[in-house]
Protein backbone atom coordinates (compact mmCIF):
# COMPACT_ATOMS: atom_id res chain seq x y z
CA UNK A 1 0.00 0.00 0.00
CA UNK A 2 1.30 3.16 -1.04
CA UNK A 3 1.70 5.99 1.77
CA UNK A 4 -0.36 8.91 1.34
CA UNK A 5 0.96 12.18 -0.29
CA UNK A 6 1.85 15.39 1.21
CA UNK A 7 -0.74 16.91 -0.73
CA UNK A 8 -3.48 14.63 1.13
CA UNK A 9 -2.13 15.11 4.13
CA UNK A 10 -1.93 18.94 4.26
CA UNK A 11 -5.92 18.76 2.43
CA UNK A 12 -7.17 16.78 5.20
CA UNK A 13 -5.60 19.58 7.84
CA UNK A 14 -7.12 21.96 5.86
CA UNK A 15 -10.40 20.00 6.03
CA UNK A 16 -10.24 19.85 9.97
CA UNK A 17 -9.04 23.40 10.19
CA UNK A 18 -12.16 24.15 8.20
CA UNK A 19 -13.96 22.42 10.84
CA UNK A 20 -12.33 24.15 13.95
CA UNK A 21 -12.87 27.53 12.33
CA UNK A 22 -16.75 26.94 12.50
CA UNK A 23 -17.35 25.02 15.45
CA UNK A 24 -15.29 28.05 17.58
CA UNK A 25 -17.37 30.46 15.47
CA UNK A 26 -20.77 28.70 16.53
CA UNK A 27 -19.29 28.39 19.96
CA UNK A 28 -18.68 31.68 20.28
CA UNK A 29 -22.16 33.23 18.84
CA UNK A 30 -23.52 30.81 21.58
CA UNK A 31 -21.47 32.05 23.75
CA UNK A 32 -19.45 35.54 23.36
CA UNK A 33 -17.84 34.88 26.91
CA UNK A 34 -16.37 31.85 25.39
CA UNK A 35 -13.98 33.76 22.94
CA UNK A 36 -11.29 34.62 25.24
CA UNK A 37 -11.19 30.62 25.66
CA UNK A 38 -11.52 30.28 22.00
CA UNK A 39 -8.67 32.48 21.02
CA UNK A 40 -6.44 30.90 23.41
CA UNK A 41 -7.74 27.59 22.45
CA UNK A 42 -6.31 28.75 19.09
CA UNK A 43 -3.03 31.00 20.31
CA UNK A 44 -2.28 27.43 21.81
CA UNK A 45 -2.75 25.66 18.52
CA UNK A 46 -0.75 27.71 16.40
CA UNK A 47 2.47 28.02 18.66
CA UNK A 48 2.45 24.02 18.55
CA UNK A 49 2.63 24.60 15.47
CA UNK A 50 5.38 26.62 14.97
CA UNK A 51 7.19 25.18 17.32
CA UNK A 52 7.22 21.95 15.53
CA UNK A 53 8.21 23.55 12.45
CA UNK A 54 11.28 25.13 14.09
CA UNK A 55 11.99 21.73 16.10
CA UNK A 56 11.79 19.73 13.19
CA UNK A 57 13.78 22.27 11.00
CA UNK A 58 16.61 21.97 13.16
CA UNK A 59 16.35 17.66 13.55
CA UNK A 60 16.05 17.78 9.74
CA UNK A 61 18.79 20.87 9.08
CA UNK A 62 16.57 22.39 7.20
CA UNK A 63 15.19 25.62 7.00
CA UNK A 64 11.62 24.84 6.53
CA UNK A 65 10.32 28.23 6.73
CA UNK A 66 12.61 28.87 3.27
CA UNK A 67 10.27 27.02 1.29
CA UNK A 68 7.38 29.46 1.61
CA UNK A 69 7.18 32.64 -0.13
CA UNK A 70 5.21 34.47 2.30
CA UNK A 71 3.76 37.68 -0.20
CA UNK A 72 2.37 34.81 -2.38
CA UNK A 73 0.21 33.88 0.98
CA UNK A 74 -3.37 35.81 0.40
C-alpha cells in the first residue's frame, strides 16, 4: 500500500481546520464569553505549530520556513 501524499495530508488539515474555524465560530455566537477561551484555544494551537516547524527544522537541518514565499500567501 502506497503511503499517502503530502498533498493529502496537508488537504485533510485543511479539512479539519475548516472544521475548527466553524465550530469556535458557533461556539462563540452561543457564547461571546467563550472567545477569550476560543482564542487561546487557538493561540495554543498555532504556537504548537510553529514550534514543531522550528523543532523539526533543526532535527532535519533544514530551514523549513525557506520554502514558503510568504507575499504569495493571500
Amino acid at each position: 500500500m502506497q503511503e499517502p501524499s503530502v498533498d493529502f495530508h496537508l488537504r485533510e488539515a485543511l479539512s479539519h481546520l475548516d472544521a475548527a474555524l466553524n465550530k469556535s465560530i458557533l461556539h462563540v455566537q452561543a457564547d461571546a464569553a467563550a472567545k477569550k477561551e476560543v482564542g487561546q484555544q487557538w493561540e495554543r494551537f498555532l504556537g504548537e505549530f510553529f514550534q514543531q516547524v522550528r523543532e523539526k527544522g533543526k532535527q532535519s537541518k533544514l530551514n523549513l520556513w525557506s520554502w514558503i514565499a510568504f507575499p504569495r500567501i493571500r
